[in-house]
PDB file of N, CA and C in Angstrom:
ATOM      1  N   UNK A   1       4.960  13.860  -3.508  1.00  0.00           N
ATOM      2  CA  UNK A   1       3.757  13.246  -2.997  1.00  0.00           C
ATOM      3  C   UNK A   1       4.089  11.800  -2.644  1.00  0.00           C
ATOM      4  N   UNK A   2       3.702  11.393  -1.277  1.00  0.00           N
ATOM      5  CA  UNK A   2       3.804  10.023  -0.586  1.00  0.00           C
ATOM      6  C   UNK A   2       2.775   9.093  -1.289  1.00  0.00           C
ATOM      7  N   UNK A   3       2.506   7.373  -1.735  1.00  0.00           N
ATOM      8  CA  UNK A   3       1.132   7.037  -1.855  1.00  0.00           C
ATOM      9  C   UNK A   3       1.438   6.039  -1.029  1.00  0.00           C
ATOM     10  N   UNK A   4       0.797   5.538  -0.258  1.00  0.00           N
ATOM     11  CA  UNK A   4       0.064   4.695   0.578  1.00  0.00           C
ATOM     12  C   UNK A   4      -1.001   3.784   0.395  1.00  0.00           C
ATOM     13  N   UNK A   5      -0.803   2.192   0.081  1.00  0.00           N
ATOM     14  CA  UNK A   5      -2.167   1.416   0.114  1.00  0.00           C
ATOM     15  C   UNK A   5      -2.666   1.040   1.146  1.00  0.00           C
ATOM     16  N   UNK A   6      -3.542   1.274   1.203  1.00  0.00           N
ATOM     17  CA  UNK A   6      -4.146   0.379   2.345  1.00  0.00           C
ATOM     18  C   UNK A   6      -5.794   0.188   2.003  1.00  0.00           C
ATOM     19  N   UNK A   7      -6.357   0.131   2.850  1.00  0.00           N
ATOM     20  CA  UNK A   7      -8.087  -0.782   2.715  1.00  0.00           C
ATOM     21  C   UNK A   7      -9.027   0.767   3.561  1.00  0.00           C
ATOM     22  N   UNK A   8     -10.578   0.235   2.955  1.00  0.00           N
ATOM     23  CA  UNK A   8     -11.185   1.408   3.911  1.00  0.00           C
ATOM     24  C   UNK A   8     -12.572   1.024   3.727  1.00  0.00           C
ATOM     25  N   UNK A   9     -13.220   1.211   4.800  1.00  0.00           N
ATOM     26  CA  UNK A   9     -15.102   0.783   4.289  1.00  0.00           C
ATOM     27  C   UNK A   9     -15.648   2.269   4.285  1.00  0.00           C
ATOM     28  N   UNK A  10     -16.579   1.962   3.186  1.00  0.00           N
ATOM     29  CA  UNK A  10     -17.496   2.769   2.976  1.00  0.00           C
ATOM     30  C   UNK A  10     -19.114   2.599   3.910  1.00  0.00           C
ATOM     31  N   UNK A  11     -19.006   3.695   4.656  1.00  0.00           N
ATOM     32  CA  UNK A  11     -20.538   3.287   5.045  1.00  0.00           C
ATOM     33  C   UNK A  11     -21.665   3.966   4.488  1.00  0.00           C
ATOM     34  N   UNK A  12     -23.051   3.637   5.377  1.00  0.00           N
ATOM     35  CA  UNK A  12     -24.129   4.058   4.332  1.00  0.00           C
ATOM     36  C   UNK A  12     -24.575   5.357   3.887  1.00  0.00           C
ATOM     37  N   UNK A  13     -23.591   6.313   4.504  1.00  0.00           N
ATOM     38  CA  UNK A  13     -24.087   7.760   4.068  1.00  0.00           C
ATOM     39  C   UNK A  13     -23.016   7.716   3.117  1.00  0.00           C
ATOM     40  N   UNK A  14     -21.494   6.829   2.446  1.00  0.00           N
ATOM     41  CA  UNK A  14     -20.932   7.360   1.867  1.00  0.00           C
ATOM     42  C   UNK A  14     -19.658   8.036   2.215  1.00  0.00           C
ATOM     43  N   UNK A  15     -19.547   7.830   3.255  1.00  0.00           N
ATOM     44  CA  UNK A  15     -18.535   8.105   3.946  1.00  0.00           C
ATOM     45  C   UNK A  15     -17.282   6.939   4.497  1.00  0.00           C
ATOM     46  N   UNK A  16     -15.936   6.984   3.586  1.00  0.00           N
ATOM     47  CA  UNK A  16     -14.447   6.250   3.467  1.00  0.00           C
ATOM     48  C   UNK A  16     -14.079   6.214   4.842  1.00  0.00           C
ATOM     49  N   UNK A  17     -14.078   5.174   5.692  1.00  0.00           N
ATOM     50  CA  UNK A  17     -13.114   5.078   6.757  1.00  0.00           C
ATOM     51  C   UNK A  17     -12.171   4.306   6.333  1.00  0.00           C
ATOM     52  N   UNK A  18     -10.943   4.860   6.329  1.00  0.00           N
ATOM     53  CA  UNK A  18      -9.762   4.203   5.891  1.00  0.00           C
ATOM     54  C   UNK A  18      -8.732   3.806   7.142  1.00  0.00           C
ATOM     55  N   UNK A  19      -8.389   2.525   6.730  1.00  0.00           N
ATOM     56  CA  UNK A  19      -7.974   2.167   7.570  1.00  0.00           C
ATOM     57  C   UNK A  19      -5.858   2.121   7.662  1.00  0.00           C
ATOM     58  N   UNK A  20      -5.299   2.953   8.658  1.00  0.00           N
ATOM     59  CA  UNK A  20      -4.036   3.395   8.404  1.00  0.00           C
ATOM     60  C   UNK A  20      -3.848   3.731   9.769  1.00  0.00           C
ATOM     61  N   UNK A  21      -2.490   2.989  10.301  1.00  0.00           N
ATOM     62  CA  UNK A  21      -1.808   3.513  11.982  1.00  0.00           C
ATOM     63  C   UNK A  21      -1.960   4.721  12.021  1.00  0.00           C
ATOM     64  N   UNK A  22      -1.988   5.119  13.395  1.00  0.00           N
ATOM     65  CA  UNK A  22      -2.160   6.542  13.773  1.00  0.00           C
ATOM     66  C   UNK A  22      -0.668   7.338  13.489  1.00  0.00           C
ATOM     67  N   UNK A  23       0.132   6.790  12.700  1.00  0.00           N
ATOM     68  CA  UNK A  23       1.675   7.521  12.885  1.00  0.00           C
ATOM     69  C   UNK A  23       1.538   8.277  11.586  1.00  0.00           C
ATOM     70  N   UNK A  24       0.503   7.252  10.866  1.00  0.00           N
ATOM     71  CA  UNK A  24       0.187   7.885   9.063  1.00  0.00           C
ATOM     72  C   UNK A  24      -0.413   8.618   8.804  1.00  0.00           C
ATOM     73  N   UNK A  25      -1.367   9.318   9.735  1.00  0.00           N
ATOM     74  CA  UNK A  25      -2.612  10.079   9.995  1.00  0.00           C
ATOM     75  C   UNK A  25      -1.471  11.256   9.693  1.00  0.00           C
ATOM     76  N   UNK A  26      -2.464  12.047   8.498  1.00  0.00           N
ATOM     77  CA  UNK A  26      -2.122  13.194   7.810  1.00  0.00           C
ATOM     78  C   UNK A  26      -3.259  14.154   8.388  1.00  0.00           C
ATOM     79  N   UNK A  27      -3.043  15.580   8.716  1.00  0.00           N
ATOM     80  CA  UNK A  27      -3.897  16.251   8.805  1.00  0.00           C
ATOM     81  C   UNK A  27      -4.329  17.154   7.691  1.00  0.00           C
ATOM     82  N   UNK A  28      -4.907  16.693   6.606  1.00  0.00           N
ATOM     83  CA  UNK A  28      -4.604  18.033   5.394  1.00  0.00           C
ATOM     84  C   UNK A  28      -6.051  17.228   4.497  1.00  0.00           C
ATOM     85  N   UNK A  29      -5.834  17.560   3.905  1.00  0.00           N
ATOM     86  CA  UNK A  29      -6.906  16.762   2.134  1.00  0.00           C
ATOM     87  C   UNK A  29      -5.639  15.837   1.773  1.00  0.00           C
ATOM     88  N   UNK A  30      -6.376  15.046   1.007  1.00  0.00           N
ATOM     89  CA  UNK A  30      -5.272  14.064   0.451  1.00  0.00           C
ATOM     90  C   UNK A  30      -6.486  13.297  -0.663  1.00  0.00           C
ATOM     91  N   UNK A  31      -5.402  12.732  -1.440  1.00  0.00           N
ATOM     92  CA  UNK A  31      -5.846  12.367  -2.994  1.00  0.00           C
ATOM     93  C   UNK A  31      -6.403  10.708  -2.748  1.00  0.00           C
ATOM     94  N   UNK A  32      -7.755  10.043  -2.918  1.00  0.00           N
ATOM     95  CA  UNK A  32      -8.022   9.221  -3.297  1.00  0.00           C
ATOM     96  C   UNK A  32      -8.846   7.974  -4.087  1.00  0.00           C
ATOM     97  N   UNK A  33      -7.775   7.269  -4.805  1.00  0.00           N
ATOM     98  CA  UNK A  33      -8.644   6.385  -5.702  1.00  0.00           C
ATOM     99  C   UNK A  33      -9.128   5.358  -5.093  1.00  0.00           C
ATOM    100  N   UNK A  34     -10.626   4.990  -5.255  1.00  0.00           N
ATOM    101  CA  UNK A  34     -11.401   3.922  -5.273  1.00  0.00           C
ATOM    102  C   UNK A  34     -11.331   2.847  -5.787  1.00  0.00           C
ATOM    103  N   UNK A  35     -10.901   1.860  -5.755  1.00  0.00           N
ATOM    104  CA  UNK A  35     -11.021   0.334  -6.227  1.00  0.00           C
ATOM    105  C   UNK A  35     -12.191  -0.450  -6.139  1.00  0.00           C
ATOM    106  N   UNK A  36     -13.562  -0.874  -7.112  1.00  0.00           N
ATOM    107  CA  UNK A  36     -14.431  -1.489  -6.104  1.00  0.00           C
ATOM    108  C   UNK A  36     -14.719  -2.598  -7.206  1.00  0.00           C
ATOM    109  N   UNK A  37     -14.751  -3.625  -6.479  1.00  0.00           N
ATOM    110  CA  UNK A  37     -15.206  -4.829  -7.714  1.00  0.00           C
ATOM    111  C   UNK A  37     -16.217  -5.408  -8.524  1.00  0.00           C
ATOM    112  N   UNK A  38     -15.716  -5.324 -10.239  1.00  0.00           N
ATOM    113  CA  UNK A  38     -16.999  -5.353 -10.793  1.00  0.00           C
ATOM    114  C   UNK A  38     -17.686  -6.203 -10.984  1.00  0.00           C
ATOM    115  N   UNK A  39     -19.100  -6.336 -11.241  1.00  0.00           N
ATOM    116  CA  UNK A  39     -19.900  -7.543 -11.520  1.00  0.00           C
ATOM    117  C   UNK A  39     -18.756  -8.503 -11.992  1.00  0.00           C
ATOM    118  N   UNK A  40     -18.836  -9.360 -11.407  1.00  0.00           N
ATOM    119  CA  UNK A  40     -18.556 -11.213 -11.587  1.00  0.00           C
ATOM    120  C   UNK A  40     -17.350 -11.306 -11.205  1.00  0.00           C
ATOM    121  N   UNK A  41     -16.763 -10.276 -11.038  1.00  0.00           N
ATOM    122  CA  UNK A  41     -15.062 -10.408  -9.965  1.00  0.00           C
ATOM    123  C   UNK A  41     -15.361 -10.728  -8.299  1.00  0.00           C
ATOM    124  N   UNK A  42     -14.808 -11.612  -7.862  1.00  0.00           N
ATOM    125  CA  UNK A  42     -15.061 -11.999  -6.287  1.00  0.00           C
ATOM    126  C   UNK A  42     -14.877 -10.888  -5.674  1.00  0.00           C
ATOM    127  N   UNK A  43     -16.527 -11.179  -4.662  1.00  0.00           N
ATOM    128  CA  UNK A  43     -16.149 -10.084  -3.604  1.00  0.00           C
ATOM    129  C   UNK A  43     -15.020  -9.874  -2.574  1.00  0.00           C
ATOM    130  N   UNK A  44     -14.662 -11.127  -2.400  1.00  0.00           N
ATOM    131  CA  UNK A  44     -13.107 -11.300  -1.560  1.00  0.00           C
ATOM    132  C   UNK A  44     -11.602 -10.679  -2.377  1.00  0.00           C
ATOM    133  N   UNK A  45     -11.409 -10.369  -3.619  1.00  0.00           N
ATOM    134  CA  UNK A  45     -10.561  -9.881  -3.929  1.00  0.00           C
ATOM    135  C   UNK A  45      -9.853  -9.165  -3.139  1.00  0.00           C
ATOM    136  N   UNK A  46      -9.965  -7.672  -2.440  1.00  0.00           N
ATOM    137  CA  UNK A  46      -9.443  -6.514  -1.177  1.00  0.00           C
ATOM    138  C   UNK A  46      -9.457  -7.961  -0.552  1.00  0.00           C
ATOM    139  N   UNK A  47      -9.797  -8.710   0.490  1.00  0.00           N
ATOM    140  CA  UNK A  47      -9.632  -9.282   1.428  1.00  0.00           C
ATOM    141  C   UNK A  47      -8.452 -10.585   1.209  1.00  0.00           C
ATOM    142  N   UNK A  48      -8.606 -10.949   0.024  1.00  0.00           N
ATOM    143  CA  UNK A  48      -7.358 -11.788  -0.187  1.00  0.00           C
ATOM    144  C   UNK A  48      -6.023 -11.284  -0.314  1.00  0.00           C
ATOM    145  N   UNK A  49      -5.831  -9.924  -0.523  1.00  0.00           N
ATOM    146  CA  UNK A  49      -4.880  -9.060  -0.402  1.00  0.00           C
ATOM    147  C   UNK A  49      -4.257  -8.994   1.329  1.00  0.00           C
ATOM    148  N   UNK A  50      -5.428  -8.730   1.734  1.00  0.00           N
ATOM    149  CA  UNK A  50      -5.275  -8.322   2.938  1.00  0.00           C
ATOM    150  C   UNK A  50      -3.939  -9.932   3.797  1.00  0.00           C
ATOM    151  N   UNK A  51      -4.737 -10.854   3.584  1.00  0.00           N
ATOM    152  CA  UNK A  51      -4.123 -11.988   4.224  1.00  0.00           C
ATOM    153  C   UNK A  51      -2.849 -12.354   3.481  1.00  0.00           C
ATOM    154  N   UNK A  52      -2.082 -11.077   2.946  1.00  0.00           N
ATOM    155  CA  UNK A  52      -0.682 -11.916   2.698  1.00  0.00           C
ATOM    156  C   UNK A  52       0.019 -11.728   3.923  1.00  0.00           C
ATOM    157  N   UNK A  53       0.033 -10.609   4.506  1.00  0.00           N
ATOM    158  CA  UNK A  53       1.117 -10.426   5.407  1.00  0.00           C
ATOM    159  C   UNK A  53       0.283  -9.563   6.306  1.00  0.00           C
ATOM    160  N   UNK A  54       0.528  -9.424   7.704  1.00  0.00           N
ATOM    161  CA  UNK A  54       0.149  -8.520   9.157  1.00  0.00           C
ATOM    162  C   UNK A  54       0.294  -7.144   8.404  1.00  0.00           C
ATOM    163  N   UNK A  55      -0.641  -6.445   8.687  1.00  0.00           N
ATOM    164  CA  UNK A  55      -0.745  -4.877   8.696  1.00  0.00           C
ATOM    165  C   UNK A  55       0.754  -4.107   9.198  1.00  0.00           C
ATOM    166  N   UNK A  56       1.210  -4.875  10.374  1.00  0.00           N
ATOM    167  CA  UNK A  56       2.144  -4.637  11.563  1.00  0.00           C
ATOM    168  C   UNK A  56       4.129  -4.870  10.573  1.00  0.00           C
ATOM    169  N   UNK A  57       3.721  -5.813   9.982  1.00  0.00           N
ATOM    170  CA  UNK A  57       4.759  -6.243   9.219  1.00  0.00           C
ATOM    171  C   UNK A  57       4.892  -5.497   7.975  1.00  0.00           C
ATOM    172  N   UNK A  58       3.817  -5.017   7.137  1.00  0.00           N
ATOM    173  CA  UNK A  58       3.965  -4.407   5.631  1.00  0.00           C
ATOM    174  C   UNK A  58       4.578  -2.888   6.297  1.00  0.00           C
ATOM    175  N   UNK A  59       4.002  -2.431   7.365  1.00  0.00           N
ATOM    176  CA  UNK A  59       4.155  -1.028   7.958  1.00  0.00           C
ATOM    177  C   UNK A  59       6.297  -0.856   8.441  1.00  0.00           C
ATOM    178  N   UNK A  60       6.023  -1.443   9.270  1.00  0.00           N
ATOM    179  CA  UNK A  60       7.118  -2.084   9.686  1.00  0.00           C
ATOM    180  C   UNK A  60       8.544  -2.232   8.192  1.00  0.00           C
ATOM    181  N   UNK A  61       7.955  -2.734   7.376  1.00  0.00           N
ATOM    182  CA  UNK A  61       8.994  -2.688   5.889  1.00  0.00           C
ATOM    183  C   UNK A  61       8.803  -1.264   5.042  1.00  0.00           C
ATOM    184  N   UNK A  62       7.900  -0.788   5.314  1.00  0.00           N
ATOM    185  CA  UNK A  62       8.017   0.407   4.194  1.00  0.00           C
ATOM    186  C   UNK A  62       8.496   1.188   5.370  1.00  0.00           C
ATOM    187  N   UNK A  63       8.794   1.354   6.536  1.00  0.00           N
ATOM    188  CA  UNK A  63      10.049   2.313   7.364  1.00  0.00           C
ATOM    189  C   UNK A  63      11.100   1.732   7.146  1.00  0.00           C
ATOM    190  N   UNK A  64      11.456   0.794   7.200  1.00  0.00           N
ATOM    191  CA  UNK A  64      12.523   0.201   6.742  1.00  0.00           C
ATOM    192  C   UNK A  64      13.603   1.264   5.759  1.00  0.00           C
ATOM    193  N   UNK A  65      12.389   0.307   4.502  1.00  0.00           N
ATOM    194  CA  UNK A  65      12.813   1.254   3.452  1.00  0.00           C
ATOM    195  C   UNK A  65      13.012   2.735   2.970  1.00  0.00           C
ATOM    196  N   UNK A  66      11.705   3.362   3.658  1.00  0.00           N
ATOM    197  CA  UNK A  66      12.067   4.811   3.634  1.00  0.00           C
ATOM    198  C   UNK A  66      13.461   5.075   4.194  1.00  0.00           C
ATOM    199  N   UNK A  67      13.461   4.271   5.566  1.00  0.00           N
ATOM    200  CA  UNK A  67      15.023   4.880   6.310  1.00  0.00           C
ATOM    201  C   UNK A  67      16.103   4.149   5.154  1.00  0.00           C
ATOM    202  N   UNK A  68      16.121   3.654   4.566  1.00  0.00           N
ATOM    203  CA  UNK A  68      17.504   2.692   3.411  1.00  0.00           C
ATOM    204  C   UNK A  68      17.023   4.123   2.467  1.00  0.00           C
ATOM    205  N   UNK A  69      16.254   4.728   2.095  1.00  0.00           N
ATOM    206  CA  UNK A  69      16.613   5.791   1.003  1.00  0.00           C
ATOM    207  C   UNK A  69      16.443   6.948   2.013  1.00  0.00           C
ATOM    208  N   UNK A  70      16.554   7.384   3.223  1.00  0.00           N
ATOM    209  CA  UNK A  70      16.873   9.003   3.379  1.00  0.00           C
ATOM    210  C   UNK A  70      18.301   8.706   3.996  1.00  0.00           C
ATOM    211  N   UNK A  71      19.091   7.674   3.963  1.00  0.00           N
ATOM    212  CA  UNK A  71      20.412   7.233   4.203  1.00  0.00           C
ATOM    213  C   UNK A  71      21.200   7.305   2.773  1.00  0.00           C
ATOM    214  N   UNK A  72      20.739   7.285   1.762  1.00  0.00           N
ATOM    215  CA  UNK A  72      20.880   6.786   0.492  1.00  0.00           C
ATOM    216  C   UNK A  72      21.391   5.200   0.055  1.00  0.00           C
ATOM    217  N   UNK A  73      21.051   4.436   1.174  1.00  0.00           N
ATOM    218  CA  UNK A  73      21.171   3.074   0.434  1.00  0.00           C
ATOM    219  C   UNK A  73      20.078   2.379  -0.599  1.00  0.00           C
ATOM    220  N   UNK A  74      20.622   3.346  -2.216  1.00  0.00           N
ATOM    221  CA  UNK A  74      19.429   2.550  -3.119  1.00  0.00           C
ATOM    222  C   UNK A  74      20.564   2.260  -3.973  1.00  0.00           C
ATOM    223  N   UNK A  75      19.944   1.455  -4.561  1.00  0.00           N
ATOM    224  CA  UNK A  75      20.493   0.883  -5.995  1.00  0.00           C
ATOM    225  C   UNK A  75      19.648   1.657  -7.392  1.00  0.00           C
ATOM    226  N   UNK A  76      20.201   1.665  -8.497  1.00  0.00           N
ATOM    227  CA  UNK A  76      19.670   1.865  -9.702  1.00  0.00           C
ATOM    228  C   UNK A  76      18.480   0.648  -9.588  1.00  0.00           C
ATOM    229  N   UNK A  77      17.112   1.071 -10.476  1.00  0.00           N
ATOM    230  CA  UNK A  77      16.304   0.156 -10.377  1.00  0.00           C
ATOM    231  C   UNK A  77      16.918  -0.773 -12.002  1.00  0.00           C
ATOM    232  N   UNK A  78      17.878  -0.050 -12.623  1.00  0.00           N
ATOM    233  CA  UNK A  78      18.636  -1.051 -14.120  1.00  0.00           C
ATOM    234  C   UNK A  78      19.051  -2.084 -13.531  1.00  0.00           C
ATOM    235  N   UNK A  79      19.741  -1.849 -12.359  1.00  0.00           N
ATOM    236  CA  UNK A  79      20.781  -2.890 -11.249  1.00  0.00           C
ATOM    237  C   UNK A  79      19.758  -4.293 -11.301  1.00  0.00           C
ATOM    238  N   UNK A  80      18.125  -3.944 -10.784  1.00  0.00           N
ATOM    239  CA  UNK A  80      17.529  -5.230 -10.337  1.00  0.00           C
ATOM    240  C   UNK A  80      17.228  -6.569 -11.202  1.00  0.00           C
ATOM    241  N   UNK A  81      17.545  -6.075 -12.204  1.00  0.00           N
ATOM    242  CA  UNK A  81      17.573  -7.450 -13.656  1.00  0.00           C
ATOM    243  C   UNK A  81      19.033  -7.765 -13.193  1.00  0.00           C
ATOM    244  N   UNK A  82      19.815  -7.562 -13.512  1.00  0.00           N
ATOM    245  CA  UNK A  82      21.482  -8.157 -13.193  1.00  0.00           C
ATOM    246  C   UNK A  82      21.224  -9.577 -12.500  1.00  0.00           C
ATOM    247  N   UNK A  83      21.527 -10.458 -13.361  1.00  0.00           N
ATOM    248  CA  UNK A  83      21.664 -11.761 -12.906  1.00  0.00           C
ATOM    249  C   UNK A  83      20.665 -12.670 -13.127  1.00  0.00           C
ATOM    250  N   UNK A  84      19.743 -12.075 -13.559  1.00  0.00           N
ATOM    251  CA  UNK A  84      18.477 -12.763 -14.105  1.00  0.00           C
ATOM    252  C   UNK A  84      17.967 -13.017 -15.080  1.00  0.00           C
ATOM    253  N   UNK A  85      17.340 -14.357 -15.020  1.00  0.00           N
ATOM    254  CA  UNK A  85      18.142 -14.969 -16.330  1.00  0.00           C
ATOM    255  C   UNK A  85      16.594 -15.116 -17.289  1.00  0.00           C
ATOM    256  N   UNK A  86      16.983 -14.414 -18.754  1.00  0.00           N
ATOM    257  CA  UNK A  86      16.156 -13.999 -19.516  1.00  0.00           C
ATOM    258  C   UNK A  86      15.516 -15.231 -20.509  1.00  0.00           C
ATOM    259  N   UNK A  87      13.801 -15.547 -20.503  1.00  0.00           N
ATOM    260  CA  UNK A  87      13.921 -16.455 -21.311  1.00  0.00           C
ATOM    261  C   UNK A  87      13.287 -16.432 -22.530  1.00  0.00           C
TER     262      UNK A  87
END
């Protein structure tokens, strides 16, 4: 199973438009969790997420990466401490 974040509005009947390039568009059922923020957490939370980086750019790195692991360029995830310095 693939997971995928991304953002989606709910409108007033209740109904998730999620928002994901047309290359990601699955035709099937698919599994999803709701995130929604509780009393006294900012409503901008999802939206401050949103403004780290272009939609175009996060998309753009997770092909990346998929193509670095169906090549097999991974590392052990033990490897990613190596060199870092413990305090």
């Amino acid at each position: 199973m693939k997971a995928i974040e991304t953002t989606a509005t709910i409108n007033d009947q209740g109904q998730l438009a999620i928002d994901l390039p047309p290359d990601i568009i699955h035709r099937d059922r698919v599994r999803v969790i709701v995130l929604i923020p509780e009393e006294g957490e900012p409503d901008s939370t999802l939206d401050n997420d949103l403004d780290d980086d272009p939609i175009e750019l996060v998309m753009e790195s997770i092909r990346e990466g998929w193509q670095q692991a169906l090549m097999g360029q991974t590392r052990p995830i033990a490897e990613l401490w190596d060199g870092l310095d413990a305090e």
